[in-house]
N, C-alpha and C. Protein backbone atom coordinates (compact mmCIF):
# COMPACT_ATOMS: atom_id res chain seq x y z
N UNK A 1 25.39 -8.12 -4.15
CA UNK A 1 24.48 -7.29 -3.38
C UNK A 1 23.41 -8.20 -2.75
N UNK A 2 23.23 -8.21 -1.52
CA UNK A 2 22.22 -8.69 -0.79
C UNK A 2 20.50 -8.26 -0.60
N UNK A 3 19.72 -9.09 -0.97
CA UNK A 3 18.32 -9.23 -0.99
C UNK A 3 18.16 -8.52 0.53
N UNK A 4 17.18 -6.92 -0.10
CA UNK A 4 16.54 -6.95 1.24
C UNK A 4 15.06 -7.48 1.56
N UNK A 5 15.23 -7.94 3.31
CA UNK A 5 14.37 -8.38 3.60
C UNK A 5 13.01 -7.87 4.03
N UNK A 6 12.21 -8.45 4.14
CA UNK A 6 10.65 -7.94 4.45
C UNK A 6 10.71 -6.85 5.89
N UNK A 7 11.30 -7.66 6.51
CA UNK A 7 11.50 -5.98 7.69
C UNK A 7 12.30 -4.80 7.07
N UNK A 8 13.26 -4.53 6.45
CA UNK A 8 13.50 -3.48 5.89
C UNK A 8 13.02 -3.07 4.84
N UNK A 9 12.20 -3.61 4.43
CA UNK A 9 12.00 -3.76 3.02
C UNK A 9 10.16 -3.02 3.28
N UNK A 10 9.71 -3.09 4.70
CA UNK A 10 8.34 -2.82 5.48
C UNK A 10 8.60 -1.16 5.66
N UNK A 11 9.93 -1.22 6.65
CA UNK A 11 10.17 0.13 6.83
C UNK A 11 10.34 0.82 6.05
N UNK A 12 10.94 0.87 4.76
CA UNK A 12 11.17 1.52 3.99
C UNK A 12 10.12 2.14 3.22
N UNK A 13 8.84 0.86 3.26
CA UNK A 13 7.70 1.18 2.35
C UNK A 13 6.89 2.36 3.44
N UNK A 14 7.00 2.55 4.91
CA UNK A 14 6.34 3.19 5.31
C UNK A 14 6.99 4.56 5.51
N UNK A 15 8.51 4.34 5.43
CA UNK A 15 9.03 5.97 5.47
C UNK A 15 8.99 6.71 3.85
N UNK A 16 8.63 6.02 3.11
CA UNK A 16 8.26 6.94 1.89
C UNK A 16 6.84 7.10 1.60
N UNK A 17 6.10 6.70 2.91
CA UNK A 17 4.73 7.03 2.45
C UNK A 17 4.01 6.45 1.68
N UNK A 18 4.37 5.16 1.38
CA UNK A 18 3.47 4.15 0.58
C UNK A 18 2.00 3.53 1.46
N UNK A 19 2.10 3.34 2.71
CA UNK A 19 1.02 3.01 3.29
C UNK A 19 0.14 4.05 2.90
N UNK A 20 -1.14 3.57 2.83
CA UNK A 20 -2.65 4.37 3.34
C UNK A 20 -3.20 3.34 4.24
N UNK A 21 -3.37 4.27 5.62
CA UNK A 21 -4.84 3.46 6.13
C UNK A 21 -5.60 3.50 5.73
N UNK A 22 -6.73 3.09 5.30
CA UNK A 22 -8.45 3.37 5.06
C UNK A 22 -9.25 3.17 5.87
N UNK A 23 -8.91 2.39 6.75
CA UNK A 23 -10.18 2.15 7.96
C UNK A 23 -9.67 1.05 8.85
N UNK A 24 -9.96 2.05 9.90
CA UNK A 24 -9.27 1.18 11.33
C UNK A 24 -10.52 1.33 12.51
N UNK A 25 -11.21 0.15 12.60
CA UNK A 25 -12.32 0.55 13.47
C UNK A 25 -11.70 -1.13 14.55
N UNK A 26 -13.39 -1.39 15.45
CA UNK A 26 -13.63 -2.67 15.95
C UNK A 26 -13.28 -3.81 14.81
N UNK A 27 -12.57 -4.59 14.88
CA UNK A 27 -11.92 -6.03 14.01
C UNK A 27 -11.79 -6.08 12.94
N UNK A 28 -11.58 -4.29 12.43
CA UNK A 28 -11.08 -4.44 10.72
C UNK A 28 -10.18 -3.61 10.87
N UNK A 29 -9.02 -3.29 9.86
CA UNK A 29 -8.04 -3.04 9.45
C UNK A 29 -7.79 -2.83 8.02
N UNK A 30 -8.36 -1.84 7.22
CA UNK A 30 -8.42 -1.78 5.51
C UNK A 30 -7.20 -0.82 5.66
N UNK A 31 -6.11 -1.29 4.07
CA UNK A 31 -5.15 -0.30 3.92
C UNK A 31 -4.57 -0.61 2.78
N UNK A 32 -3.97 0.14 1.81
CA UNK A 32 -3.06 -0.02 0.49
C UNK A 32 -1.92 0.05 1.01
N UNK A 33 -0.90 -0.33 0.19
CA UNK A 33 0.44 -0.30 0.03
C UNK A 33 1.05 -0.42 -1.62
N UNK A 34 2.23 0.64 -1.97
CA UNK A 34 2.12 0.97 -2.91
C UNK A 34 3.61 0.03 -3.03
N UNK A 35 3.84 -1.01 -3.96
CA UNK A 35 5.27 -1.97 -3.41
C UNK A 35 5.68 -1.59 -4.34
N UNK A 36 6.72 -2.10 -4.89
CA UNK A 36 8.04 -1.82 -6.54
C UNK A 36 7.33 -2.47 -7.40
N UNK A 37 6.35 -2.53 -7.45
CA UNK A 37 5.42 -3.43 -8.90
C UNK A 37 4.02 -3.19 -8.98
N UNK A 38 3.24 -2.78 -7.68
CA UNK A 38 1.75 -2.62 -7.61
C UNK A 38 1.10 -2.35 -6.24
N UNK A 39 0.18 -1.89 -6.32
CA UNK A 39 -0.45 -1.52 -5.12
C UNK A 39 -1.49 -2.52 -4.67
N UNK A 40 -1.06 -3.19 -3.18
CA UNK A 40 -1.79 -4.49 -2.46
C UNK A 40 -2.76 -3.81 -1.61
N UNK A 41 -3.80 -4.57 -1.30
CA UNK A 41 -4.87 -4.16 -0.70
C UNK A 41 -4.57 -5.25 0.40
N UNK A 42 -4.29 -4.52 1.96
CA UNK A 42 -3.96 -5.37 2.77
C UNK A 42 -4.84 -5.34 4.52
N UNK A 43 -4.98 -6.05 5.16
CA UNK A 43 -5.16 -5.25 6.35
C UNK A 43 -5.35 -6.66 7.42
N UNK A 44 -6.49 -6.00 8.40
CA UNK A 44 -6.68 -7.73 9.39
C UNK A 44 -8.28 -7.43 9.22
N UNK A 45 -8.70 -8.87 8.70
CA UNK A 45 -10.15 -9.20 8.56
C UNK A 45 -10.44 -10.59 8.77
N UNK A 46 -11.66 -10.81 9.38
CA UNK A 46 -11.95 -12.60 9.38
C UNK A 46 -10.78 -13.25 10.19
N UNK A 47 -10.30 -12.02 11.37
CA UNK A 47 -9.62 -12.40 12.40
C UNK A 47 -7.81 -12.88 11.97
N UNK A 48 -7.53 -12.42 10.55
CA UNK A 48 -6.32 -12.34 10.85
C UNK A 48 -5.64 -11.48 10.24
N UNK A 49 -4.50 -11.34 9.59
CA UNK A 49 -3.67 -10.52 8.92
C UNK A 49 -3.55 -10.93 7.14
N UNK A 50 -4.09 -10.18 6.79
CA UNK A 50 -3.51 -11.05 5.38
C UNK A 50 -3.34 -9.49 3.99
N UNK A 51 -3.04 -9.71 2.72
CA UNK A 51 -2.25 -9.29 2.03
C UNK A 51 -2.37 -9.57 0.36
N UNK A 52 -3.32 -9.08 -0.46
CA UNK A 52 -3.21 -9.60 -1.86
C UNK A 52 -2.21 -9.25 -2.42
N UNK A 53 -1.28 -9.49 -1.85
CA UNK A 53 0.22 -9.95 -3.22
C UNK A 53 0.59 -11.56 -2.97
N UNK A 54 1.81 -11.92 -3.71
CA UNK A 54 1.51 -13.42 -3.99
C UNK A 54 1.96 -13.47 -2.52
N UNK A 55 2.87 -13.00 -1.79
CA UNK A 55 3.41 -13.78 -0.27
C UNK A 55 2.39 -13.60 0.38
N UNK A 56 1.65 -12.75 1.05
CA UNK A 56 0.77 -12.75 1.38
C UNK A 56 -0.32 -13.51 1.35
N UNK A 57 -1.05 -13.66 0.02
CA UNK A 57 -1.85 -14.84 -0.41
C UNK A 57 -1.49 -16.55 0.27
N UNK A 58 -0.30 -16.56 0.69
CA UNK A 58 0.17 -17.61 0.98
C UNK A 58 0.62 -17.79 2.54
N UNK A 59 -0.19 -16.42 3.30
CA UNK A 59 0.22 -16.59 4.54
C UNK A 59 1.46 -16.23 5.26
N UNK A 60 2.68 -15.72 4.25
CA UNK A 60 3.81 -15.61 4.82
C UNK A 60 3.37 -13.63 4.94
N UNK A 61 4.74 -13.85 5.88
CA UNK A 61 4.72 -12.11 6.07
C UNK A 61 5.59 -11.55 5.13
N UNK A 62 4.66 -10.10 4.78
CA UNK A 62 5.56 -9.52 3.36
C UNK A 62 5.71 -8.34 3.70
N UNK A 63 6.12 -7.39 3.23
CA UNK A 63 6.97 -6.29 3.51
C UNK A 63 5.86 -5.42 3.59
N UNK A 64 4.70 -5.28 2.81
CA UNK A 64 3.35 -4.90 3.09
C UNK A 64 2.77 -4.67 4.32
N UNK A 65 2.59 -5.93 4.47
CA UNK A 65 2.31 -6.50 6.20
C UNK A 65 2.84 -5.59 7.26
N UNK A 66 4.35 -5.72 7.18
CA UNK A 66 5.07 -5.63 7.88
C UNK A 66 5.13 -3.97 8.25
N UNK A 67 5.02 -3.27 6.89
CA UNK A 67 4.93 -1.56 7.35
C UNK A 67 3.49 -1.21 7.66
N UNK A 68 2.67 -2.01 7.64
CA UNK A 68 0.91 -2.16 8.42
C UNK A 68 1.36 -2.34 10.13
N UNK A 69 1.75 -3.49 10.22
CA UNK A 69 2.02 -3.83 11.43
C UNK A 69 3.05 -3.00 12.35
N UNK A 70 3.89 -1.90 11.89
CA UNK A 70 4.45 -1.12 12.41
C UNK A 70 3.44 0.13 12.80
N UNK A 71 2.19 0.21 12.54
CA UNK A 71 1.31 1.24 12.62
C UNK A 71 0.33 0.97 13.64
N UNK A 72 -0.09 -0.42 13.34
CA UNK A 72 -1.53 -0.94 13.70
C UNK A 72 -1.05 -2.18 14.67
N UNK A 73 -1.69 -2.94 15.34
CA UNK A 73 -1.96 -3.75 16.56
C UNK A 73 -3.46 -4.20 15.99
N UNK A 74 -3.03 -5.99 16.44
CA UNK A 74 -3.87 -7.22 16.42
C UNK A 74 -5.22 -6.00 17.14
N UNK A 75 -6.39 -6.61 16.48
CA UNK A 75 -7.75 -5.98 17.06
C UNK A 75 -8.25 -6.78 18.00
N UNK A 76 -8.56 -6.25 19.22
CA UNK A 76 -9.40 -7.90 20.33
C UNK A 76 -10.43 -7.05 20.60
N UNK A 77 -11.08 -7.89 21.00
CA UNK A 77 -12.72 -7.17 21.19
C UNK A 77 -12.45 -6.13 22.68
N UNK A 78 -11.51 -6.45 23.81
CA UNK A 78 -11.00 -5.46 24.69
C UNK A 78 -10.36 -3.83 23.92
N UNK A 79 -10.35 -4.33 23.07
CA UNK A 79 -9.88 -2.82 22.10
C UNK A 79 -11.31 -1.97 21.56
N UNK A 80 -11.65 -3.08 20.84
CA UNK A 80 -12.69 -2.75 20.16
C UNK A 80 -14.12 -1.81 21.22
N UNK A 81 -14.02 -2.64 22.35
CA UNK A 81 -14.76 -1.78 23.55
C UNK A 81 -14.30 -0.24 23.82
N UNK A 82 -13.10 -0.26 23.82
CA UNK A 82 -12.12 0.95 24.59
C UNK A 82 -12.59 1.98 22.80
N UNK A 83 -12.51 1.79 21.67
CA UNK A 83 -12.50 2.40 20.42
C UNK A 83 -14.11 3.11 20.90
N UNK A 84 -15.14 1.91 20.77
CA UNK A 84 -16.57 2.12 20.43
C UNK A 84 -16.75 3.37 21.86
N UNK A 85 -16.25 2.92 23.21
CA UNK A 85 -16.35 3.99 24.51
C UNK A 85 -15.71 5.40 23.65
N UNK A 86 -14.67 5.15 23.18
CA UNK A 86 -13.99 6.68 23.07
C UNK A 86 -14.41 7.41 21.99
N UNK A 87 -15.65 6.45 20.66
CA UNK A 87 -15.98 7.24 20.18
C UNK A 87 -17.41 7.59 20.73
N UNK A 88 -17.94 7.16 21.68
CA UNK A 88 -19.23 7.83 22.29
C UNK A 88 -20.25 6.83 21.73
N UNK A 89 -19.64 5.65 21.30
CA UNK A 89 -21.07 5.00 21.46
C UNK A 89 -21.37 3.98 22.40
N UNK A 90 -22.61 3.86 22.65
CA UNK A 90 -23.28 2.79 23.41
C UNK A 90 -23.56 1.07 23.16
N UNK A 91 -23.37 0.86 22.29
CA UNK A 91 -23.69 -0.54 21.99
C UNK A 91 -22.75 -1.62 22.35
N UNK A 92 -22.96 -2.66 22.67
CA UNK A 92 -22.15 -3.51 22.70
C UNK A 92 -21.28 -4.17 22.03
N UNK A 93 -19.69 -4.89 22.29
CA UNK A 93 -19.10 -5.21 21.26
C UNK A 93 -20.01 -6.48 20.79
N UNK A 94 -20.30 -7.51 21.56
CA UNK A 94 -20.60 -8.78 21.47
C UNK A 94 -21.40 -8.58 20.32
């Protein structure tokens, strides 16, 4: 039997409902994921993507990641403008 991989292994975690978002604003990204052993606290902060389980910790992409990233999109401050406009506020991203 063959090892599945982090892309199926992403989808799968998000069609049974293991993701939670928690917070998706201007350049953060908070979210759980519930994997076959424990629940990772994952998202994009301090400008990148990252993941407390061990692959993650190490920069590689993990199946975590991967059913995040089927939801959510890299944050750029051109987003972050278009978010802060559509929720009615005034301030600047900068």
């Amino acid at each position: 039997m063959s090892r599945e991989s982090a892309e199926a292994k992403g989808r799968r975690y998000l069609t049974e409902g293991r993701l939670q978002v928690l917070e998706f604003g201007p350049g953060v990204i908070r979210a759980t994921c519930r994997g076959d052993g424990a629940v990772h606290r994952l998202g994009w902060w301090h400008g990148r993507w990252g993941c407390s389980c061990p692959a993650g910790t190490f920069g590689r992409q993990c199946a975590h990641l991967v059913a995040l990233r089927l939801v959510a999109v890299e944050p750029t401050f051109a987003a972050a403008g278009a978010w802060r406009a559509a929720a009615g506020r005034r301030d600047s991203v900068a």
